[in-house]
C-alpha atoms as a PDB file:
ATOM      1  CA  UNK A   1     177.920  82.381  47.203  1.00  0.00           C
ATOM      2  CA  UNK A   2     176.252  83.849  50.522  1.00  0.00           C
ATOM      3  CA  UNK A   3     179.271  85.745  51.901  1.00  0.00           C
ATOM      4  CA  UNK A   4     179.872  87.679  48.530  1.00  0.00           C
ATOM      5  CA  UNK A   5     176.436  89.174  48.127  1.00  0.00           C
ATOM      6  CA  UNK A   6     176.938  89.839  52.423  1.00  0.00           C
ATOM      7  CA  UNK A   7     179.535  91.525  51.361  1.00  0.00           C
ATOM      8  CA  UNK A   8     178.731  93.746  48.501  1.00  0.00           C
ATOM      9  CA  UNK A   9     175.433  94.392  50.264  1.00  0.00           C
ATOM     10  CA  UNK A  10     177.042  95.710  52.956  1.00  0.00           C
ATOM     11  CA  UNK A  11     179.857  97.900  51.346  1.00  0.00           C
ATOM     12  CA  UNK A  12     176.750  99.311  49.294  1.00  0.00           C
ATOM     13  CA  UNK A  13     174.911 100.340  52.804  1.00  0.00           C
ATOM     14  CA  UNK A  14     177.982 101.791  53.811  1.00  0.00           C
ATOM     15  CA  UNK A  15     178.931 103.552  50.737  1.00  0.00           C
ATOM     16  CA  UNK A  16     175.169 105.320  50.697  1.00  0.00           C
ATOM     17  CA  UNK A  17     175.456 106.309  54.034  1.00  0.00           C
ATOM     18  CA  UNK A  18     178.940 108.169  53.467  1.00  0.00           C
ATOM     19  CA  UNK A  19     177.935 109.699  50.126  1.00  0.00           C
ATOM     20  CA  UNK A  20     174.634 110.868  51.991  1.00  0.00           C
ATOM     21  CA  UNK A  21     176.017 112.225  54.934  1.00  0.00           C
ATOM     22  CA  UNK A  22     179.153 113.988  52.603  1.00  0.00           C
ATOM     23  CA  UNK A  23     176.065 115.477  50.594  1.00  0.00           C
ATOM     24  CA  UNK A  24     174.266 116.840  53.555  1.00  0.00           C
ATOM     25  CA  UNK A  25     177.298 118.440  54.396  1.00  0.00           C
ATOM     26  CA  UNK A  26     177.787 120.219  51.729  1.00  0.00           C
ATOM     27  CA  UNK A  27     174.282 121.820  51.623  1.00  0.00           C
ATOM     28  CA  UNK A  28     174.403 122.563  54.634  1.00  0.00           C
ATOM     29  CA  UNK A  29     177.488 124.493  54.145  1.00  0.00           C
ATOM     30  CA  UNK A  30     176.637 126.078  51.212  1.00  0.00           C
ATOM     31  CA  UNK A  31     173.534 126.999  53.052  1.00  0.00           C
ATOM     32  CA  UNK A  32     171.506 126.252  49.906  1.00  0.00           C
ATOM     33  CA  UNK A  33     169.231 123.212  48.981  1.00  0.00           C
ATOM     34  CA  UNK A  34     169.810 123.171  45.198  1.00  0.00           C
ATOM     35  CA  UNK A  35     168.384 119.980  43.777  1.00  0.00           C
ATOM     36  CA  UNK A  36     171.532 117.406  43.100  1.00  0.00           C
ATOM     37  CA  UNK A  37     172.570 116.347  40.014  1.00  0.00           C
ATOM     38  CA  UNK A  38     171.726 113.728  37.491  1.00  0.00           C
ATOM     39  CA  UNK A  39     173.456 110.722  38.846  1.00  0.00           C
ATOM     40  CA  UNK A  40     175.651 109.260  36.594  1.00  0.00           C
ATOM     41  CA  UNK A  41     177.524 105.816  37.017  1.00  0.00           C
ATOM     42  CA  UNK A  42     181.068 106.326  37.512  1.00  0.00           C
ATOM     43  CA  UNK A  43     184.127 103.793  37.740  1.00  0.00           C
ATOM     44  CA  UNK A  44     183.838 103.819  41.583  1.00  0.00           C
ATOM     45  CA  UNK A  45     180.285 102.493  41.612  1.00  0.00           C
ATOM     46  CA  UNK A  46     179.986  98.760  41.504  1.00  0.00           C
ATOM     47  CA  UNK A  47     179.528  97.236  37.930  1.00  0.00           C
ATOM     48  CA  UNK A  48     175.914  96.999  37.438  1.00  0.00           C
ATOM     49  CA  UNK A  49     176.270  93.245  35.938  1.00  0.00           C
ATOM     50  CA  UNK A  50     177.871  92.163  39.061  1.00  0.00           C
ATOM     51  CA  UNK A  51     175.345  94.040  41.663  1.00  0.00           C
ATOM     52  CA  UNK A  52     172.538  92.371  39.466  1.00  0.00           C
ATOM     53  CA  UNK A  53     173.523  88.696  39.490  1.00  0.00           C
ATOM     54  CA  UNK A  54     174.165  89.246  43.526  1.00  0.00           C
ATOM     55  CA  UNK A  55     170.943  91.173  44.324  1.00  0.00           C
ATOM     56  CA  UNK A  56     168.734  90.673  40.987  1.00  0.00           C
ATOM     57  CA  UNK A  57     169.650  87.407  39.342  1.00  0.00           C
ATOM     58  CA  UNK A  58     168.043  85.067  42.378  1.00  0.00           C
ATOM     59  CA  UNK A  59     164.157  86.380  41.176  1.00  0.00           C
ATOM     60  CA  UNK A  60     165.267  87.489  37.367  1.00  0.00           C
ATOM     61  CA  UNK A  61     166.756  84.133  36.274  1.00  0.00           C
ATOM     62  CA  UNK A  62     169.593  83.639  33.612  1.00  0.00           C
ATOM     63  CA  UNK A  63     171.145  87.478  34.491  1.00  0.00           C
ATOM     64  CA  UNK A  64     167.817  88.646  33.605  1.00  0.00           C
ATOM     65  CA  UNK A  65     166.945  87.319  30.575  1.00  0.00           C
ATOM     66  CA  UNK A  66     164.586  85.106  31.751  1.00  0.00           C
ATOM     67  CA  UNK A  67     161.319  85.017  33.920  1.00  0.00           C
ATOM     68  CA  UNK A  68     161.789  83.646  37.362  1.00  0.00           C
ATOM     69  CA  UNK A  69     160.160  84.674  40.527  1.00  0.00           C
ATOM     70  CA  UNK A  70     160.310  88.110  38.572  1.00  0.00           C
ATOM     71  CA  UNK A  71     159.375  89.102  35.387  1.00  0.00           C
ATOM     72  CA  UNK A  72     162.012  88.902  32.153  1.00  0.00           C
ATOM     73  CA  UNK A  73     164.043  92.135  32.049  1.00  0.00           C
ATOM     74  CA  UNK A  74     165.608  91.437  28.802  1.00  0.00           C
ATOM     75  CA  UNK A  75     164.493  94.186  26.029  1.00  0.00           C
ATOM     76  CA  UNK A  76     161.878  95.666  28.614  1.00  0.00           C
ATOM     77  CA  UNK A  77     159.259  98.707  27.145  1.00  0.00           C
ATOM     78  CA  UNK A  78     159.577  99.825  30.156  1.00  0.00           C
ATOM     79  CA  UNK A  79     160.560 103.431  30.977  1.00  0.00           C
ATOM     80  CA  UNK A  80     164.238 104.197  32.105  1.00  0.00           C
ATOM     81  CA  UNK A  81     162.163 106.439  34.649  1.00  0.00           C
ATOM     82  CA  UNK A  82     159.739 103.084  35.621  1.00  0.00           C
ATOM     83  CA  UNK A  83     162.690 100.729  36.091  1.00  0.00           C
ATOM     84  CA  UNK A  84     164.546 103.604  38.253  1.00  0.00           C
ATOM     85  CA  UNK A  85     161.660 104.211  40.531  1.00  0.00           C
ATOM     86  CA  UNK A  86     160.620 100.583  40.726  1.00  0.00           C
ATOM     87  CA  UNK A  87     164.030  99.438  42.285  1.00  0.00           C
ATOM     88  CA  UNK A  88     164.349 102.168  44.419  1.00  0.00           C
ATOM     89  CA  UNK A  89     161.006 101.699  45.787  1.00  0.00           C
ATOM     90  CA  UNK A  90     160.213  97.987  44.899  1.00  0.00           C
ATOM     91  CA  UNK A  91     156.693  96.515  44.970  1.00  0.00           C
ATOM     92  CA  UNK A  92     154.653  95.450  47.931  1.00  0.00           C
ATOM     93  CA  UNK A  93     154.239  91.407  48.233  1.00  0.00           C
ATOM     94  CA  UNK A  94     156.688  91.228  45.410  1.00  0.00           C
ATOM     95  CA  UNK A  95     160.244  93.498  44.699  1.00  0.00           C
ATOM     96  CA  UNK A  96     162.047  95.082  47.715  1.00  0.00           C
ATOM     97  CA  UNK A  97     162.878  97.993  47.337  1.00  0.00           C
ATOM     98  CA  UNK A  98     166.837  98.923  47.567  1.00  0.00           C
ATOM     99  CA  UNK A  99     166.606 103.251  47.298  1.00  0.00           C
ATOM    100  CA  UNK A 100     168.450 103.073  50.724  1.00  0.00           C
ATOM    101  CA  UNK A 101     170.516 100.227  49.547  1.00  0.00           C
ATOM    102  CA  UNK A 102     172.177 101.678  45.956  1.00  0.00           C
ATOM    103  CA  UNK A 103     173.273 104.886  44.993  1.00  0.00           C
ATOM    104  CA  UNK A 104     171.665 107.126  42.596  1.00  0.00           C
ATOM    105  CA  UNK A 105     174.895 106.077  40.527  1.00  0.00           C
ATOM    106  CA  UNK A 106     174.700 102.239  41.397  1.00  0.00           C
ATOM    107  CA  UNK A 107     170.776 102.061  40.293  1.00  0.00           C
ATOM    108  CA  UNK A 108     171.649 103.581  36.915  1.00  0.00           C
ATOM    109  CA  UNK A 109     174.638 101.268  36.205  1.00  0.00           C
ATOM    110  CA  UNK A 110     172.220  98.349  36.838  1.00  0.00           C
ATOM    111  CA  UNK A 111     169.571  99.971  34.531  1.00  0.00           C
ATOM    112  CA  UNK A 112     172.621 100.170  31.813  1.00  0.00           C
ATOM    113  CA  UNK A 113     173.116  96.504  32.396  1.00  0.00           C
ATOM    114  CA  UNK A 114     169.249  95.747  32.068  1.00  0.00           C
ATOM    115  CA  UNK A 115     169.172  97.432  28.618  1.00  0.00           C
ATOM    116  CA  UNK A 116     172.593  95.549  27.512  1.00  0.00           C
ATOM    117  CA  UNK A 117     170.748  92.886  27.839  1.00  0.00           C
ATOM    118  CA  UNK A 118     170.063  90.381  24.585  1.00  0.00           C
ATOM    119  CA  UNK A 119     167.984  87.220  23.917  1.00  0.00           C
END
């Protein structure tokens, strides 16, 4: 079970890193900082369910659905915007934070998975 999350973890490192530096490039080519996008989850991100359970599902038991060593995620009233912000920056003592980790794209596909989530 260790090797698999090793491995998605580090494809997902690698995968920010390319789609950061292929970004950069491009504003600096275009010689304009516009503001990028809304990210959007496409078909070549990982599928959120999957990231979870190997990143999310050892502190937010039963896929989420439960409380663990983190809170239950299952039908949240949390903000889209709170849940966005608080994986990519985590919480001190508590959450790391994985901003450098996911894309824009992978972070929203596990928020879609969080709010599939039933009882």
């Amino acid at each position: 079970m260790r090797m698999p999350f090793v491995i998605v973890a580090a494809l997902a490192i690698l995968w920010s890193g390319l789609l950061t530096a292929s970004l950069a490039q491009q504003s600096n080519a275009a010689g304009v900082s516009n503001p990028l996008p809304q990210a959007e989850a496409s078909p070549d991100d990982i599928e959120g369910g999957k990231m979870f359970a190997t990143t999310c599902g050892f502190c937010h038991q039963d896929g989420g659905r439960h409380a663990g060593r983190g809170p239950k995620l299952s039908k949240s009233e949390r903000s889209d915007e709170y849940i966005v912000e608080r994986i990519k920056k985590g919480k001190v003592g508590a959450m790391p934070a994985y901003g450098s980790v996911f894309s824009d794209g992978q972070i929203i596909a596990i928020l879609a998975y969080i709010r599939g989530l039933d009882d």
